[in-house]
PDB file of N, CA and C in Angstrom:
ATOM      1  N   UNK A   1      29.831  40.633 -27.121  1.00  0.00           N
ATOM      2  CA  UNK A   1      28.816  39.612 -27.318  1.00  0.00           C
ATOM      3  C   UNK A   1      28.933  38.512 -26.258  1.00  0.00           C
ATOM      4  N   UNK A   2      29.813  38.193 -25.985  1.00  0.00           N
ATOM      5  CA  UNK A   2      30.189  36.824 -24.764  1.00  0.00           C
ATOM      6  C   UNK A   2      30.069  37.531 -23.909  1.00  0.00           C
ATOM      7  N   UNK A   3      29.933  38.829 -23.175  1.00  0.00           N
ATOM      8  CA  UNK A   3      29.795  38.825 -21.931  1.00  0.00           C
ATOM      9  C   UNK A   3      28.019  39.169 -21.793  1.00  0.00           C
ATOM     10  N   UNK A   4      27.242  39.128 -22.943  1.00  0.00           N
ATOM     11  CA  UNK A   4      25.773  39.069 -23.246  1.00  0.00           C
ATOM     12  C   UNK A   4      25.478  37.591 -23.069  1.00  0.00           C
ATOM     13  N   UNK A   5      26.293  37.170 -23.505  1.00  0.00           N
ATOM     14  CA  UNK A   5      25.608  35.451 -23.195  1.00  0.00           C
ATOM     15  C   UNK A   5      26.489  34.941 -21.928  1.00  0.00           C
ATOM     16  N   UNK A   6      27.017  35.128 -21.404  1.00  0.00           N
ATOM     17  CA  UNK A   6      27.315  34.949 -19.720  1.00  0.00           C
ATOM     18  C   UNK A   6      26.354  34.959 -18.737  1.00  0.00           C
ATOM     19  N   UNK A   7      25.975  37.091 -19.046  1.00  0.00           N
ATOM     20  CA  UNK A   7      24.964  37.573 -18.459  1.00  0.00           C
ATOM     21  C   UNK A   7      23.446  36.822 -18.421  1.00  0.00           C
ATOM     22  N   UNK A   8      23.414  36.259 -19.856  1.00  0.00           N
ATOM     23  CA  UNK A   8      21.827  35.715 -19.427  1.00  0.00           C
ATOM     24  C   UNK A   8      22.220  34.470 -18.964  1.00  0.00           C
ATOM     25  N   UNK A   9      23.486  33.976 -19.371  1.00  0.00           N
ATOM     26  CA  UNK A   9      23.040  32.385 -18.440  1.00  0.00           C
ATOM     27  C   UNK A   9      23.109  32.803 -16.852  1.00  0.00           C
ATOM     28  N   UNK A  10      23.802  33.950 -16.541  1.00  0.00           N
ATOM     29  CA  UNK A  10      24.549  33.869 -15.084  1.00  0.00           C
ATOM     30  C   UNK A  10      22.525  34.147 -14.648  1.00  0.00           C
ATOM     31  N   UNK A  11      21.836  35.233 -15.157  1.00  0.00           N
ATOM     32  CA  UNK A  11      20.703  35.726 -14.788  1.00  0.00           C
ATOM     33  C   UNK A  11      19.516  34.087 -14.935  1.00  0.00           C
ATOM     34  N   UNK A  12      20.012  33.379 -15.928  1.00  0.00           N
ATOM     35  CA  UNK A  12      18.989  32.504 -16.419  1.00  0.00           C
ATOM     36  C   UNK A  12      18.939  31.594 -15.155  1.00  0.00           C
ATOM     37  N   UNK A  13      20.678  31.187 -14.935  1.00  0.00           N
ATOM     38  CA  UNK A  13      20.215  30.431 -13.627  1.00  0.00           C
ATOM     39  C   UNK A  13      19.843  30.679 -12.262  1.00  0.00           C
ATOM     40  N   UNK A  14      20.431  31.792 -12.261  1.00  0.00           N
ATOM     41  CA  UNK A  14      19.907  32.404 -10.887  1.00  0.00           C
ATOM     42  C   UNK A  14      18.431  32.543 -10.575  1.00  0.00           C
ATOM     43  N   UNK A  15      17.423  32.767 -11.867  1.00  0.00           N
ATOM     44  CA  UNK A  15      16.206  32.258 -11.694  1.00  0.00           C
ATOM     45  C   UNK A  15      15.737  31.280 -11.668  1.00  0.00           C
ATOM     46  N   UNK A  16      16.253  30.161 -12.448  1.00  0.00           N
ATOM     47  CA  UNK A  16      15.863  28.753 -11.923  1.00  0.00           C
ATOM     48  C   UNK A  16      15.983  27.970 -10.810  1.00  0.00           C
ATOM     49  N   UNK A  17      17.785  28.637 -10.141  1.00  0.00           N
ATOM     50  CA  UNK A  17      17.671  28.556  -8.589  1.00  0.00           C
ATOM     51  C   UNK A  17      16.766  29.143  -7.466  1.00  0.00           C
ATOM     52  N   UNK A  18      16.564  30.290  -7.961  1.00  0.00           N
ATOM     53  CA  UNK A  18      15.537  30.375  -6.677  1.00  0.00           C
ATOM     54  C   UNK A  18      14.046  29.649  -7.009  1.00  0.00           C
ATOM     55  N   UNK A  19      13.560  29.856  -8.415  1.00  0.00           N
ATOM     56  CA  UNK A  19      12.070  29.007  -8.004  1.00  0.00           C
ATOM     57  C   UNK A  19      12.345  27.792  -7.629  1.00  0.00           C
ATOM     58  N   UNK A  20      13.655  26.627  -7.855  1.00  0.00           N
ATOM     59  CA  UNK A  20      13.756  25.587  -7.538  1.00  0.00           C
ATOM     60  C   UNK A  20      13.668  25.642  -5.645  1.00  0.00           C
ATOM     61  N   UNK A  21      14.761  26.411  -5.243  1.00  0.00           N
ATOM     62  CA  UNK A  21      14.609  26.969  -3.503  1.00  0.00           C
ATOM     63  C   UNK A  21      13.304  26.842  -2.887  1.00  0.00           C
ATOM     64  N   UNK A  22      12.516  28.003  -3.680  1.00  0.00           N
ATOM     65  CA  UNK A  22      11.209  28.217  -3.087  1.00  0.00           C
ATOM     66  C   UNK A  22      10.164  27.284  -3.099  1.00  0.00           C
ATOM     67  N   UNK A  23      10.407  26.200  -3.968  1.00  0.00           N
ATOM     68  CA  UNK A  23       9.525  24.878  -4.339  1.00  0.00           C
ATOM     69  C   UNK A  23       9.913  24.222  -3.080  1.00  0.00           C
ATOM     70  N   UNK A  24      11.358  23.933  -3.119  1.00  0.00           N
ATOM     71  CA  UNK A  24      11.444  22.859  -2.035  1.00  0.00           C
ATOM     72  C   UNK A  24      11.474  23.472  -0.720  1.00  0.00           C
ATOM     73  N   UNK A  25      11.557  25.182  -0.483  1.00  0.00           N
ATOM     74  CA  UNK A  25      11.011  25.328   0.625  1.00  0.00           C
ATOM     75  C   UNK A  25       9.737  24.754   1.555  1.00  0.00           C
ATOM     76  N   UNK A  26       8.533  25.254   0.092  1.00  0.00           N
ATOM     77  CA  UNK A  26       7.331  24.833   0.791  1.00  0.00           C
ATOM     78  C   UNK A  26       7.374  23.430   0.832  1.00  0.00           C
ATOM     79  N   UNK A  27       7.771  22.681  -0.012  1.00  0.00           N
ATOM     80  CA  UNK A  27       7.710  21.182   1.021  1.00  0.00           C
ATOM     81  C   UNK A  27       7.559  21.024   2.706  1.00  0.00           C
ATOM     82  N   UNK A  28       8.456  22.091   2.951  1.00  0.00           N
ATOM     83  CA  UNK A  28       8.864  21.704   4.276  1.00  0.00           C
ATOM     84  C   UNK A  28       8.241  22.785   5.595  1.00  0.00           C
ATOM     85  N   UNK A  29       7.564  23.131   4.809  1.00  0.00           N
ATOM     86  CA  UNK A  29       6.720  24.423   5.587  1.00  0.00           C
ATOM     87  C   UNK A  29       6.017  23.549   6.585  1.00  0.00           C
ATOM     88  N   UNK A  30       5.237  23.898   7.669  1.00  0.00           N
ATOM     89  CA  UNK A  30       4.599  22.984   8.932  1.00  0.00           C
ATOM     90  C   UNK A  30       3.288  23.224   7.732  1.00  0.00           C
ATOM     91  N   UNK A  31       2.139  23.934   6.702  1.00  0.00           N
ATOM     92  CA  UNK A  31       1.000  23.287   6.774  1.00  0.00           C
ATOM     93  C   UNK A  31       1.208  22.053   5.238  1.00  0.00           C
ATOM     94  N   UNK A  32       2.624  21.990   4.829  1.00  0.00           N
ATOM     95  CA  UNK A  32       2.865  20.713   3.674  1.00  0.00           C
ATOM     96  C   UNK A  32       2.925  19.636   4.572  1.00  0.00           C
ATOM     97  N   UNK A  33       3.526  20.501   5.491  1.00  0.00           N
ATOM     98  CA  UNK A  33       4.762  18.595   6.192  1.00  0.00           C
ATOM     99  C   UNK A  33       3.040  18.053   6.723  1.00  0.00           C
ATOM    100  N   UNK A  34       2.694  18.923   7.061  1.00  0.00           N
ATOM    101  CA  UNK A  34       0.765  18.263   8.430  1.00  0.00           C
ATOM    102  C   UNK A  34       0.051  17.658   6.685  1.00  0.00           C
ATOM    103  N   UNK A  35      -0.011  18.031   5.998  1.00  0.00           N
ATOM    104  CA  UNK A  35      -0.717  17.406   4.454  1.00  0.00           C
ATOM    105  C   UNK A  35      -0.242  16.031   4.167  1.00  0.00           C
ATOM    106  N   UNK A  36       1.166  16.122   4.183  1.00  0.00           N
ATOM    107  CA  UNK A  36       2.020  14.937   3.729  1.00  0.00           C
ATOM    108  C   UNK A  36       1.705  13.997   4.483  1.00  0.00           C
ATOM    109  N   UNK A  37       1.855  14.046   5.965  1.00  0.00           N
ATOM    110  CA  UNK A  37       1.694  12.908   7.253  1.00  0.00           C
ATOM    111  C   UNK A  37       0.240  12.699   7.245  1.00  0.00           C
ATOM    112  N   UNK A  38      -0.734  13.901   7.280  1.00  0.00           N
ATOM    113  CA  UNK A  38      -1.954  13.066   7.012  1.00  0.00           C
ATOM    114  C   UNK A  38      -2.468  12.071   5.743  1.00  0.00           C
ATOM    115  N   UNK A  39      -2.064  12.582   4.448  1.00  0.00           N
ATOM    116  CA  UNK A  39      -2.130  11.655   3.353  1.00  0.00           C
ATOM    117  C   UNK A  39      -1.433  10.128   3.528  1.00  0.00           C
ATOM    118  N   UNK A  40      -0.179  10.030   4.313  1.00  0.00           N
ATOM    119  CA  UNK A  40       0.670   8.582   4.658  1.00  0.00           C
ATOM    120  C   UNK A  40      -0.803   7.892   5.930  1.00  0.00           C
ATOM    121  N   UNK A  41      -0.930   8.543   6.696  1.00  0.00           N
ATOM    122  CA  UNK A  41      -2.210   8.067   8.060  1.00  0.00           C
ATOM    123  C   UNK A  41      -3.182   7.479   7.260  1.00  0.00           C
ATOM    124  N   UNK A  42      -3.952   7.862   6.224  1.00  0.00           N
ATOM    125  CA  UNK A  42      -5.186   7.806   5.783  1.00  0.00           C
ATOM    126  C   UNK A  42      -4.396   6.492   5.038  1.00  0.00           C
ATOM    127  N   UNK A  43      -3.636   6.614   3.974  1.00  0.00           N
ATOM    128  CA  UNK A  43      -2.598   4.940   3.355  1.00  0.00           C
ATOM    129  C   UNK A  43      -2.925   4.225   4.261  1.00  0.00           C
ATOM    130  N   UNK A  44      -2.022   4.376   5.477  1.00  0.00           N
ATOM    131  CA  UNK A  44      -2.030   3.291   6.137  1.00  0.00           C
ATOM    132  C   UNK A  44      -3.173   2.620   7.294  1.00  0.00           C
ATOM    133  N   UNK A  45      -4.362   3.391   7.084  1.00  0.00           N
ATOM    134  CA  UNK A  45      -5.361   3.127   7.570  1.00  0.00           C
ATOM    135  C   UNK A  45      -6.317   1.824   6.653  1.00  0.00           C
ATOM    136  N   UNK A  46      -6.087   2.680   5.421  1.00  0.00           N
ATOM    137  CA  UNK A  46      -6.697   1.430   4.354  1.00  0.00           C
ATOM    138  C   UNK A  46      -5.972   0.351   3.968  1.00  0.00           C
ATOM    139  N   UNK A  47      -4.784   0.254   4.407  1.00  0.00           N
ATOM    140  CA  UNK A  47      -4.170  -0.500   4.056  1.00  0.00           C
ATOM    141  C   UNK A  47      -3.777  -2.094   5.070  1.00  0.00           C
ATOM    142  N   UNK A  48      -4.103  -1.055   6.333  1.00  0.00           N
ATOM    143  CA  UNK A  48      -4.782  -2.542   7.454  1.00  0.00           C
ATOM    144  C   UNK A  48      -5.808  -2.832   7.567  1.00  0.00           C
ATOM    145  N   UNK A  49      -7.027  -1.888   6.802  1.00  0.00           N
ATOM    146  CA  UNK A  49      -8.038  -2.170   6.926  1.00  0.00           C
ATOM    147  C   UNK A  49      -8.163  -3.301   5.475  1.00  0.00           C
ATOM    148  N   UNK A  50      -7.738  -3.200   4.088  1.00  0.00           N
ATOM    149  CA  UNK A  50      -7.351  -4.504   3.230  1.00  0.00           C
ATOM    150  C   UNK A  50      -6.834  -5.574   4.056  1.00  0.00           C
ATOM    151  N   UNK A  51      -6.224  -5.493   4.585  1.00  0.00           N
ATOM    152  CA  UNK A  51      -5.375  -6.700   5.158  1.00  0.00           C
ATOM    153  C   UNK A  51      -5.969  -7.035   6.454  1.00  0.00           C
ATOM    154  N   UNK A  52      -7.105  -6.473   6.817  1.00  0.00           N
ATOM    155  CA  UNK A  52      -8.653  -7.522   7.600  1.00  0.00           C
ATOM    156  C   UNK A  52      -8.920  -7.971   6.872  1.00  0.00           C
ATOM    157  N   UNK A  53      -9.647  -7.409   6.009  1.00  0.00           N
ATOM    158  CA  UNK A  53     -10.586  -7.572   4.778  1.00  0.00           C
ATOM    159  C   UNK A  53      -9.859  -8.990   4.441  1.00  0.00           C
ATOM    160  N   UNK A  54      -8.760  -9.294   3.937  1.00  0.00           N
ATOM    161  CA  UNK A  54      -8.197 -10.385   3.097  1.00  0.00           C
ATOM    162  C   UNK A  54      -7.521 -11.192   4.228  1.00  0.00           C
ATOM    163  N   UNK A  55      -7.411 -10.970   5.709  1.00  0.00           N
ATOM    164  CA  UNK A  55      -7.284 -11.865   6.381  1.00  0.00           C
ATOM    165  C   UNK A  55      -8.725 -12.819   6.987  1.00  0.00           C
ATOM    166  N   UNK A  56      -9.461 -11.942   7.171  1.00  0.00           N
ATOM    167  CA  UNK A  56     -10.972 -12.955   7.548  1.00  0.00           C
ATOM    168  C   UNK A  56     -11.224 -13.718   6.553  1.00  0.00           C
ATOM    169  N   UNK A  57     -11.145 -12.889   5.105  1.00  0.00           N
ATOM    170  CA  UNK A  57     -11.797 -13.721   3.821  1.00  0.00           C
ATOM    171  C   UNK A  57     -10.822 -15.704   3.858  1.00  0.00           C
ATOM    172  N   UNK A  58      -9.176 -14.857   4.564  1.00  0.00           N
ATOM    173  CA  UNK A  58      -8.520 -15.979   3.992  1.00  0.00           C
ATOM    174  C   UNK A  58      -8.730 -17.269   5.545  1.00  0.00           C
ATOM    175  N   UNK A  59      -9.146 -16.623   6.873  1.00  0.00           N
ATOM    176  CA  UNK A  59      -9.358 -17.604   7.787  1.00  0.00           C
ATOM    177  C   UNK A  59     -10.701 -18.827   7.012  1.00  0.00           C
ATOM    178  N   UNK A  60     -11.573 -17.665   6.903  1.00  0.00           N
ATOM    179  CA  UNK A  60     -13.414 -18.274   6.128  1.00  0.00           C
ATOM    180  C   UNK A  60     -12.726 -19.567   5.589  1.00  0.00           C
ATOM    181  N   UNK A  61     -11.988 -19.220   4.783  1.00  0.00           N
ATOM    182  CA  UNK A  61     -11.637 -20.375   3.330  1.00  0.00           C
ATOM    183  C   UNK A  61     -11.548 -21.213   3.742  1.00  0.00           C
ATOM    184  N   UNK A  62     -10.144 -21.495   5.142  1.00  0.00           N
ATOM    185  CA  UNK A  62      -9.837 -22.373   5.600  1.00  0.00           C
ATOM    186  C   UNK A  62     -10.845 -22.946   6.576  1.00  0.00           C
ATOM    187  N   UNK A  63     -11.344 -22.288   7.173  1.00  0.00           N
ATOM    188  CA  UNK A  63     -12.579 -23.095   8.498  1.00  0.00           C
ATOM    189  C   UNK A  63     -13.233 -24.067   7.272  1.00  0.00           C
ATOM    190  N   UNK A  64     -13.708 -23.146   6.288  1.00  0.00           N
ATOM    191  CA  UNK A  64     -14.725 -23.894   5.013  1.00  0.00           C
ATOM    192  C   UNK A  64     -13.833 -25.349   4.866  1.00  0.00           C
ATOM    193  N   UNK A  65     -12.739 -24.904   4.620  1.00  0.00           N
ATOM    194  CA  UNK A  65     -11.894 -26.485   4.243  1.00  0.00           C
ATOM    195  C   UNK A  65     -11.555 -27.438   5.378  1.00  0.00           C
ATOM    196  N   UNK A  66     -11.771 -27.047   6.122  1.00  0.00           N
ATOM    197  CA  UNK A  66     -11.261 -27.769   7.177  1.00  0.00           C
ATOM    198  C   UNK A  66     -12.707 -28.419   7.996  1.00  0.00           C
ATOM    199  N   UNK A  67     -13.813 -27.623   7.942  1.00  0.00           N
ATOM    200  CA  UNK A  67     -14.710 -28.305   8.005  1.00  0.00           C
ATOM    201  C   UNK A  67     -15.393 -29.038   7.386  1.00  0.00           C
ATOM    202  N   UNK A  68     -15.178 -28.984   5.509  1.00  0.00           N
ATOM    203  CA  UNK A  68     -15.472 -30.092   4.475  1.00  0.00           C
ATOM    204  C   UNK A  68     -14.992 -31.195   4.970  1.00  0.00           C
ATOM    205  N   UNK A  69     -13.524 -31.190   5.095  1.00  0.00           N
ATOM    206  CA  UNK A  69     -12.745 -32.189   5.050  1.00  0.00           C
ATOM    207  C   UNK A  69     -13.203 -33.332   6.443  1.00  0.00           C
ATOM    208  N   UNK A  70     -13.269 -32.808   7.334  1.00  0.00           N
ATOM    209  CA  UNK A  70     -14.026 -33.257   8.955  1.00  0.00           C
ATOM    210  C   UNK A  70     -15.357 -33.783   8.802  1.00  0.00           C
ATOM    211  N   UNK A  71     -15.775 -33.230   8.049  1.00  0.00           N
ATOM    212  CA  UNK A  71     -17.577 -34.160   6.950  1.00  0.00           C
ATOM    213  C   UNK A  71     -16.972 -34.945   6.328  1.00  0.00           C
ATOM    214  N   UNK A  72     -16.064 -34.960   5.300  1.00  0.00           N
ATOM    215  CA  UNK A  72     -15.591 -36.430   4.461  1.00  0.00           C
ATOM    216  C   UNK A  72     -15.276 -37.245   5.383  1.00  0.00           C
ATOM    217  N   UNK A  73     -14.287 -37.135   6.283  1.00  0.00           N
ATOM    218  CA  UNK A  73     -14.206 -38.068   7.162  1.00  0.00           C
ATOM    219  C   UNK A  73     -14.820 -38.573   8.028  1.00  0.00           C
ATOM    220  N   UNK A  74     -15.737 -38.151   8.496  1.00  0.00           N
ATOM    221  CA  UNK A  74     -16.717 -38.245   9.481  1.00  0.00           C
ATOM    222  C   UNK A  74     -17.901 -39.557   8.340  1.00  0.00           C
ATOM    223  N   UNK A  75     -17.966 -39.098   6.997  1.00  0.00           N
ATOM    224  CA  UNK A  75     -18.716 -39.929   6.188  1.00  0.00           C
ATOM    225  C   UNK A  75     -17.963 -41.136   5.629  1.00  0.00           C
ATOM    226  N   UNK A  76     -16.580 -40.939   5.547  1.00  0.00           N
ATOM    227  CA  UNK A  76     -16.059 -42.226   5.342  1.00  0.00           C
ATOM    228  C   UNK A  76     -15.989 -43.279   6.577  1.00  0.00           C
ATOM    229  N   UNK A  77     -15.936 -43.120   7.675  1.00  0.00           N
ATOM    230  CA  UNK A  77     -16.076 -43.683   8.674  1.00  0.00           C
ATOM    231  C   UNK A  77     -17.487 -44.488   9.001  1.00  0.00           C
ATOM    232  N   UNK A  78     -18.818 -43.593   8.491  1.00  0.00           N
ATOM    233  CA  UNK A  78     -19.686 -43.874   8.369  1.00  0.00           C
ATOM    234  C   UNK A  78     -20.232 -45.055   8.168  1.00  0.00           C
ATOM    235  N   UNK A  79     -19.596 -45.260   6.570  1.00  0.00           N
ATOM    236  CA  UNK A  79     -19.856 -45.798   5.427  1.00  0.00           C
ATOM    237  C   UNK A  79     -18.823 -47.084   5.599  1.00  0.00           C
ATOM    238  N   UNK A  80     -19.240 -48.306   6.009  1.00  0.00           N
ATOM    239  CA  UNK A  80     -18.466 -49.554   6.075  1.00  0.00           C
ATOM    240  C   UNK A  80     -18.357 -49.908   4.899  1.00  0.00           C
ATOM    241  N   UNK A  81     -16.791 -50.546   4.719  1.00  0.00           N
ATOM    242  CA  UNK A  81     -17.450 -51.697   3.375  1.00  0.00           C
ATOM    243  C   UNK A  81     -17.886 -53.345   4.068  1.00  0.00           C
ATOM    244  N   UNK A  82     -18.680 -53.942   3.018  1.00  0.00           N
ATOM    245  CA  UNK A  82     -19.634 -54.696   3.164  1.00  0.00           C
ATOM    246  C   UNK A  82     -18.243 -56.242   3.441  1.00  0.00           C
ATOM    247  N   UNK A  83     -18.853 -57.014   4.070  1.00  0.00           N
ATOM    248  CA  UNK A  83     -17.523 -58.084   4.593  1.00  0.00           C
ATOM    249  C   UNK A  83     -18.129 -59.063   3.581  1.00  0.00           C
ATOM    250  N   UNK A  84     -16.659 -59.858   3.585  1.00  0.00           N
ATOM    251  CA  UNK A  84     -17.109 -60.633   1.888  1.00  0.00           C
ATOM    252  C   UNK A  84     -17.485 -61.959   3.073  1.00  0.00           C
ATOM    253  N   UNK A  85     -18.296 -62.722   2.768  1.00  0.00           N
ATOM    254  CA  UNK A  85     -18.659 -64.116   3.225  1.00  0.00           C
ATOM    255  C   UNK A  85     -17.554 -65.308   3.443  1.00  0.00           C
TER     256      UNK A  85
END
């Protein structure tokens, strides 16, 4: 009886080793590895293209503030106060 349950573990793993093998073979096959590097290209394409996107939005903000602020002042300067008698 124990050398029946040896046999299937010795057989059980020896099949789990090789489909595990053959999995991480194809990882590394040339048409996974060309899949993998193009899926990271296309990431990092959108991902500088966000970070235009949220760098113009974040220059805008500031010109906006910085040119409010250049109108307030420009209107406080304007605007005298009145001289007391």
């Amino acid at each position: 009886m124990r050398r029946v349950v040896w046999f299937g573990l010795g057989v059980g793993s020896t099949v789990w080793a090789r489909r595990t093998a053959r999995k991480r073979l194809e990882q590394y096959t040339p048409p996974a590895a060309v899949e993998r590097a193009r899926q990271r290209g296309v990431s990092a394409v959108r991902e500088v293209k966000a970070a235009v996107v949220e760098g113009r939005a974040t220059a805008r903000e500031y010109q906006e503030d910085a040119k409010a602020e250049l109108e307030a002042q420009a209107a406080r300067k304007r605007i005298r106060p009145a001289r007391e008698a």
